[in-house]
Protein backbone atom coordinates (compact mmCIF):
# COMPACT_ATOMS: atom_id res chain seq x y z
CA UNK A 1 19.65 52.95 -27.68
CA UNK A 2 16.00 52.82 -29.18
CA UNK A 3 16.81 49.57 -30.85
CA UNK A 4 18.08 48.40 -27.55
CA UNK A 5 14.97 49.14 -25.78
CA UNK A 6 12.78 47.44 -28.53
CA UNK A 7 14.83 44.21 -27.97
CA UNK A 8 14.46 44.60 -24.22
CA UNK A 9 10.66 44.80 -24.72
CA UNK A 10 10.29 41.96 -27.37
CA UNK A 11 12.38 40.17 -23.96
CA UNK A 12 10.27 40.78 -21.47
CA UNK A 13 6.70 40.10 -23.33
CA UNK A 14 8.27 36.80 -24.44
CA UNK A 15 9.50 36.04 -20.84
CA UNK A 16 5.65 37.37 -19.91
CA UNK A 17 4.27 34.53 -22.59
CA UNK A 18 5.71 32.06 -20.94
CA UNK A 19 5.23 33.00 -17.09
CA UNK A 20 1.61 33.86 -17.36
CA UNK A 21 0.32 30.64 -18.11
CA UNK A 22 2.93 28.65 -15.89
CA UNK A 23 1.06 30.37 -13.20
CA UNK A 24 -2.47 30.60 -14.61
CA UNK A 25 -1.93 26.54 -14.74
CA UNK A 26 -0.75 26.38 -10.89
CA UNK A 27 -3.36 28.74 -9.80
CA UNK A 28 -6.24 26.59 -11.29
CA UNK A 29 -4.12 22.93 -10.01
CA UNK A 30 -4.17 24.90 -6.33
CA UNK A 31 -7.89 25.63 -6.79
CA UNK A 32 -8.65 22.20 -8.31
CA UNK A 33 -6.66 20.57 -5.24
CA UNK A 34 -8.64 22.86 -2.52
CA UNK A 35 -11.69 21.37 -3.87
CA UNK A 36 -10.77 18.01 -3.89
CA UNK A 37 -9.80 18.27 -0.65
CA UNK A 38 -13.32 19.99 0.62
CA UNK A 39 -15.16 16.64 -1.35
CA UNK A 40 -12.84 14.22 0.45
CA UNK A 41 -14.08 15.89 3.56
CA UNK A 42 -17.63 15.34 2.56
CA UNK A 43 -17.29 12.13 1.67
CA UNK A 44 -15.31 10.88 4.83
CA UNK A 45 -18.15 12.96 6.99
CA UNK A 46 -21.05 10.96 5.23
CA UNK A 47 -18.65 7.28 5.19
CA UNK A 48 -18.58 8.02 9.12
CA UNK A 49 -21.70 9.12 9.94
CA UNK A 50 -23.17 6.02 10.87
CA UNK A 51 -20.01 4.60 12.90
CA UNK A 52 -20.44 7.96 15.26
CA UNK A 53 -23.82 6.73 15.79
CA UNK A 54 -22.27 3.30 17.04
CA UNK A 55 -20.39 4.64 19.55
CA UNK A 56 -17.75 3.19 21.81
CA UNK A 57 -19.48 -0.31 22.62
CA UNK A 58 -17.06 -2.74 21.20
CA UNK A 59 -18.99 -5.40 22.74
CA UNK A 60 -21.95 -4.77 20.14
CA UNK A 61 -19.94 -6.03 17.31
CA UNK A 62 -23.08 -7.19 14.88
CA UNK A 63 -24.13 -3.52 15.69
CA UNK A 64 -21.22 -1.89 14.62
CA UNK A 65 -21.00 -4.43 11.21
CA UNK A 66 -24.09 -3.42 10.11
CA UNK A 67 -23.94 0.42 10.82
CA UNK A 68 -20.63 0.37 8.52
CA UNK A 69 -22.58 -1.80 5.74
CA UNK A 70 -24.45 1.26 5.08
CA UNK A 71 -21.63 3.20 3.63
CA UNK A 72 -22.34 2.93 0.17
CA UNK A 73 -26.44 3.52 0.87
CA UNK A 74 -24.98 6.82 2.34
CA UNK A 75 -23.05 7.73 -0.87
CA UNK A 76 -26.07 6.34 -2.68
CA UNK A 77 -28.20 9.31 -1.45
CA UNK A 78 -25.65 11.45 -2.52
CA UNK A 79 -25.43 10.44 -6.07
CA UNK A 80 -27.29 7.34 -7.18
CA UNK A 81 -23.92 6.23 -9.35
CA UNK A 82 -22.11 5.27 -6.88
CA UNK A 83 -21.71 1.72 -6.77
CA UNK A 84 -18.93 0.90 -4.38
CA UNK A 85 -16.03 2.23 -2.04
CA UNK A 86 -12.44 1.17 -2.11
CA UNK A 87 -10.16 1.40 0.41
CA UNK A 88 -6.49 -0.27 0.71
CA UNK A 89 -6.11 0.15 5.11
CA UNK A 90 -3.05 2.10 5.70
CA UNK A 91 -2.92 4.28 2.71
CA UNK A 92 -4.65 6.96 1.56
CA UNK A 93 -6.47 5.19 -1.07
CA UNK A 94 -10.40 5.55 0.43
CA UNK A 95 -12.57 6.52 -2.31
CA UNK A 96 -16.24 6.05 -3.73
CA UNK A 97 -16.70 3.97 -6.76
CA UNK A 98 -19.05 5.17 -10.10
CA UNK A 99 -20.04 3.74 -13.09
CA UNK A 100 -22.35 4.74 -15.41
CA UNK A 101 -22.74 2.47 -18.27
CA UNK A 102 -24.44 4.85 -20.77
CA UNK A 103 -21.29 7.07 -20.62
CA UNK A 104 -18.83 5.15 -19.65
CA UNK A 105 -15.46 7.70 -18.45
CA UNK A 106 -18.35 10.72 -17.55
CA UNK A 107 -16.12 10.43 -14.22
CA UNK A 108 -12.52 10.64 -15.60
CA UNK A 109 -13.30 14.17 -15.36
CA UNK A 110 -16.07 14.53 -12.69
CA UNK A 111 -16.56 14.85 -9.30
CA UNK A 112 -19.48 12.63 -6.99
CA UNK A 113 -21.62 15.67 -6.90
CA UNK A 114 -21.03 15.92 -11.10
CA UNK A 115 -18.99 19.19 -11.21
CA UNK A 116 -16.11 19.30 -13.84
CA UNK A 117 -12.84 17.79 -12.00
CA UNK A 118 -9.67 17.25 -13.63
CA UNK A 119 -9.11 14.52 -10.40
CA UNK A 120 -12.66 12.92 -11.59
CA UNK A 121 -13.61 9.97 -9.16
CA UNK A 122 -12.46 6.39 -9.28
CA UNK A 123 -14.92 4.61 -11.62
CA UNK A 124 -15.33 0.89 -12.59
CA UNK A 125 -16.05 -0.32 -16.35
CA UNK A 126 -18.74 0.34 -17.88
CA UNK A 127 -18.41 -3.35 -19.42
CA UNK A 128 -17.83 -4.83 -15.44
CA UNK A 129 -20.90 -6.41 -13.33
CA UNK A 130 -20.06 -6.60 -9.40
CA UNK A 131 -21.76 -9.80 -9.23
CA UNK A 132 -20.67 -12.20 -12.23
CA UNK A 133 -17.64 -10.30 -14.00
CA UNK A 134 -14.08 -12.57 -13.39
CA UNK A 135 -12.77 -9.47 -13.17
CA UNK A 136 -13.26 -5.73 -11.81
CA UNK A 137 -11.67 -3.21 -13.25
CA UNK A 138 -11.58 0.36 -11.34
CA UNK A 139 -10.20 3.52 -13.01
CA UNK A 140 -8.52 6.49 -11.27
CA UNK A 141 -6.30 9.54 -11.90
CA UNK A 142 -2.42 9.59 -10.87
CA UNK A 143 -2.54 13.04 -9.36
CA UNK A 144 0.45 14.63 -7.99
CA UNK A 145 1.94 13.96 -4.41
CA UNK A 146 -0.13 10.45 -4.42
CA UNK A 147 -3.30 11.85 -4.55
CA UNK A 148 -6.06 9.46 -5.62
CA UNK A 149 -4.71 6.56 -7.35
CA UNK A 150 -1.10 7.87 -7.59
CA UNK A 151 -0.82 6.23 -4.46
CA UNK A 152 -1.01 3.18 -6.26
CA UNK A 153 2.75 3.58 -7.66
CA UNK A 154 4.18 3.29 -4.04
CA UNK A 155 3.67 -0.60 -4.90
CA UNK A 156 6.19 -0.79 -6.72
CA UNK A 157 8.50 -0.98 -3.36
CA UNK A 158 7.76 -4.86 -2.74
CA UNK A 159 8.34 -3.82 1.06
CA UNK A 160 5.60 -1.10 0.73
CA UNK A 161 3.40 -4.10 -1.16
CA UNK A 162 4.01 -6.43 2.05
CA UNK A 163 2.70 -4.04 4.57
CA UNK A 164 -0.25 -3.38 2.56
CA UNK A 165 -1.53 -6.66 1.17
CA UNK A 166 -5.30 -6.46 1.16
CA UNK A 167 -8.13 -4.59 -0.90
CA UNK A 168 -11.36 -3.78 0.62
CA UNK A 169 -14.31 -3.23 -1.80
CA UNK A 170 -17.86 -2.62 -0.60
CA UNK A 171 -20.94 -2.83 -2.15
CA UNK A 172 -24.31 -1.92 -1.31
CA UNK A 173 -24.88 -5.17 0.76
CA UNK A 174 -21.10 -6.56 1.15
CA UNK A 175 -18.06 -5.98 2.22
CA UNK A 176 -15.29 -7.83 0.45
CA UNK A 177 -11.61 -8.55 0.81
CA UNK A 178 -9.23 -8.82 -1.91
CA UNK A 179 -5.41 -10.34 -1.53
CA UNK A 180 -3.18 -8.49 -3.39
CA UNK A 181 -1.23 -11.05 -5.69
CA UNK A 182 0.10 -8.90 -8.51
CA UNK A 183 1.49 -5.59 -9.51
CA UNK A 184 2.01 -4.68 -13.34
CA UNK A 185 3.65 -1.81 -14.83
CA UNK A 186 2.25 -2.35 -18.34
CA UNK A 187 1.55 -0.81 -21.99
CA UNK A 188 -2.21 -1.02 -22.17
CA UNK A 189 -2.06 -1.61 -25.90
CA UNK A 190 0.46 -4.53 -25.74
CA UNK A 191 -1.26 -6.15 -22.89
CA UNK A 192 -4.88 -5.65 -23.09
CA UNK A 193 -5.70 -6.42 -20.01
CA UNK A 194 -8.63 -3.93 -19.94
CA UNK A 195 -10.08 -5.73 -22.35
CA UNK A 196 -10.30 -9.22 -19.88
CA UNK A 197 -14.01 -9.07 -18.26
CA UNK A 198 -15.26 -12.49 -18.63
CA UNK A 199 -13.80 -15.70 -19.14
CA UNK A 200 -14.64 -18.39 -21.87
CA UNK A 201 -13.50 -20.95 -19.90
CA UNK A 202 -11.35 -22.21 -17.48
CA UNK A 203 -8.33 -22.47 -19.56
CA UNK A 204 -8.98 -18.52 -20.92
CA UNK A 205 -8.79 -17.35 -17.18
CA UNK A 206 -5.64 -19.31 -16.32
CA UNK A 207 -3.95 -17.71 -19.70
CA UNK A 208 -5.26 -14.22 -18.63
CA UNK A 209 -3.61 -14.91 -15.41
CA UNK A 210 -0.30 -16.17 -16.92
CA UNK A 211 -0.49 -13.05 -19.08
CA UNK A 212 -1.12 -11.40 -15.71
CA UNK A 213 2.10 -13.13 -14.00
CA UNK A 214 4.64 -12.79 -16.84
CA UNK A 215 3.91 -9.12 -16.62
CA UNK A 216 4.29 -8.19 -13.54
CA UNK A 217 6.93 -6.22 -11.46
CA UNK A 218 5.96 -8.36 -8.12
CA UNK A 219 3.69 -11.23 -7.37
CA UNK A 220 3.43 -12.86 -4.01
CA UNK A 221 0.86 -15.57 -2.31
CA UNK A 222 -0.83 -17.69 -4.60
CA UNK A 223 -2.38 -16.94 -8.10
CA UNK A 224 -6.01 -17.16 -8.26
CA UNK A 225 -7.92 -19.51 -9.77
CA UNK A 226 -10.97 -19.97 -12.41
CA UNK A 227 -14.22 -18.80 -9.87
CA UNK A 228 -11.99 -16.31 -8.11
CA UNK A 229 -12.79 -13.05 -8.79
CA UNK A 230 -9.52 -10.56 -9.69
CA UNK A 231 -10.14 -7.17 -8.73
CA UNK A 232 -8.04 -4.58 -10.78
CA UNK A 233 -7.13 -0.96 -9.89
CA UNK A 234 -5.73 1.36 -12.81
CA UNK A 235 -3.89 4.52 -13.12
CA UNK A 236 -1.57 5.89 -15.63
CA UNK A 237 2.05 5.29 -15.29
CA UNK A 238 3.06 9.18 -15.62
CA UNK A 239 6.94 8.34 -15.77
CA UNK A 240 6.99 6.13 -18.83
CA UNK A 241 4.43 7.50 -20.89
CA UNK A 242 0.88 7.79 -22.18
CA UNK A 243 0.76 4.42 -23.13
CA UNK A 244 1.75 3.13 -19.89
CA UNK A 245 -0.48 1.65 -16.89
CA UNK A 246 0.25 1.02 -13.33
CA UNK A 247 -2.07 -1.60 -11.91
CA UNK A 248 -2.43 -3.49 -8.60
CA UNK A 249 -4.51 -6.73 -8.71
CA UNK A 250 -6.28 -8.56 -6.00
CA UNK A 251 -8.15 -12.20 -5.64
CA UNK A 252 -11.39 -12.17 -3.68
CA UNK A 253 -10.57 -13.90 -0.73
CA UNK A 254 -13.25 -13.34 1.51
CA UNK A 255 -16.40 -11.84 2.62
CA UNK A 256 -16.33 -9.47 5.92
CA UNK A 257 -20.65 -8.56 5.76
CA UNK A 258 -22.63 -10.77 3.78
């Protein structure tokens, strides 16, 4: 009976060892989620602030243009490393943009007010320019239930990639829109595409395209061409591995505010 007992004990603290941190680990993904949430809902107050102020004239339509130009300035007073917003309409991918050259992923595991976050904030490359790079390259986390650039994966239903075809990406002064023309699920160390900031030459971009092409799970419209800037948004593809990358890529089509 004593033996018995012993055994049942040696049970139930090794049950215990492996309960306790299951739940330590959902309590602290519950609070990190809360407080990504409360963020979200600071950044969408500040991104808005200045379309309240334009009210419901629809008529004033320079007005309104240049009230939402300032939506980056707004983030800018929040945190001076922001350097862009993303948003792809009719999903919930609407986030701020960092970089910070000097430490390059500080916001893989950061939030914009530069608390510890294990959903960090979508950043671009530290090795990217807005202005002269052939192409952007934007970083996020693939969080659970789509949250911040998990959402990204639902691209991989072509029909979900045909109702959402366009990339917005502001600046401080602009307002651009991307054309979505690929989608890659890839191993980051057998295509480097990471690595592809610059072009030599026009015959380097067209190959980094073709590289681009042959690896991709859909491609629609046209493929872009040497002066076109590719804009590239990144997450880990959870379901295949550490090695593996999701990534939706756009051509700069057009600019909405110059």
């Amino acid at each position: 009976m004593k033996k018995s007992k012993i055994l049942l004990t040696i049970l139930v603290m090794g049950v215990a060892a492996m309960v306790i941190p299951f739940f330590k680990d959902m309590c602290r993904e519950n609070k990190d989620e809360k407080e990504q949430q409360k963020i979200e809902q600071q950044i969408e107050e500040i991104v808005n602030e200045k379309d309240d102020e334009a009210g419901n004239n629809e008529g004033d339509v320079a007005l309104n243009e240049n009230l939402k130009e300032t939506k980056v300035k707004k983030l800018q007073e929040k945190n001076e490393d922001v350097i862009g917003y993303v948003d792809i309409p009719g999903t919930s991918i609407k986030y701020p943009v960092m970089q910070t050259k000097d430490n390059p992923d500080y916001y893989l595991n950061h939030d914009i007010n530069k608390n510890y976050s294990s959903y960090g904030t979508p950043y671009l490359s530290a090795y990217c320019d807005i202005m002269t790079s052939d192409q952007l390259i934007i970083y996020g986390h693939n969080m659970g239930r789509g949250r911040m650039f998990g959402a990204l994966t639902s691209f991989s239903d072509k029909a979900f990639l045909d109702q959402h075809p366009i990339i917005i990406f502001e600046t401080k002064k602009h307002k651009y829109k991307y054309e979505i023309f690929a989608v890659m699920s890839v191993n980051a160390n057998e295509f480097q595409y990471w690595g592809f900031t610059m072009a030599r030459d026009e015959a380097d971009y067209n190959q980094y395209v073709d590289m681009v092409t042959s690896n991709s799970i859909h491609t629609q419209g046209e493929m872009p061409e040497y002066d076109e800037q590719i804009l590239a948004l990144s997450t880990c593809d959870n379901g295949r591995g550490n090695d593996w990358r999701f990534v939706v890529m756009g051509k700069k089509c057009d600019i909405i505010i110059k």
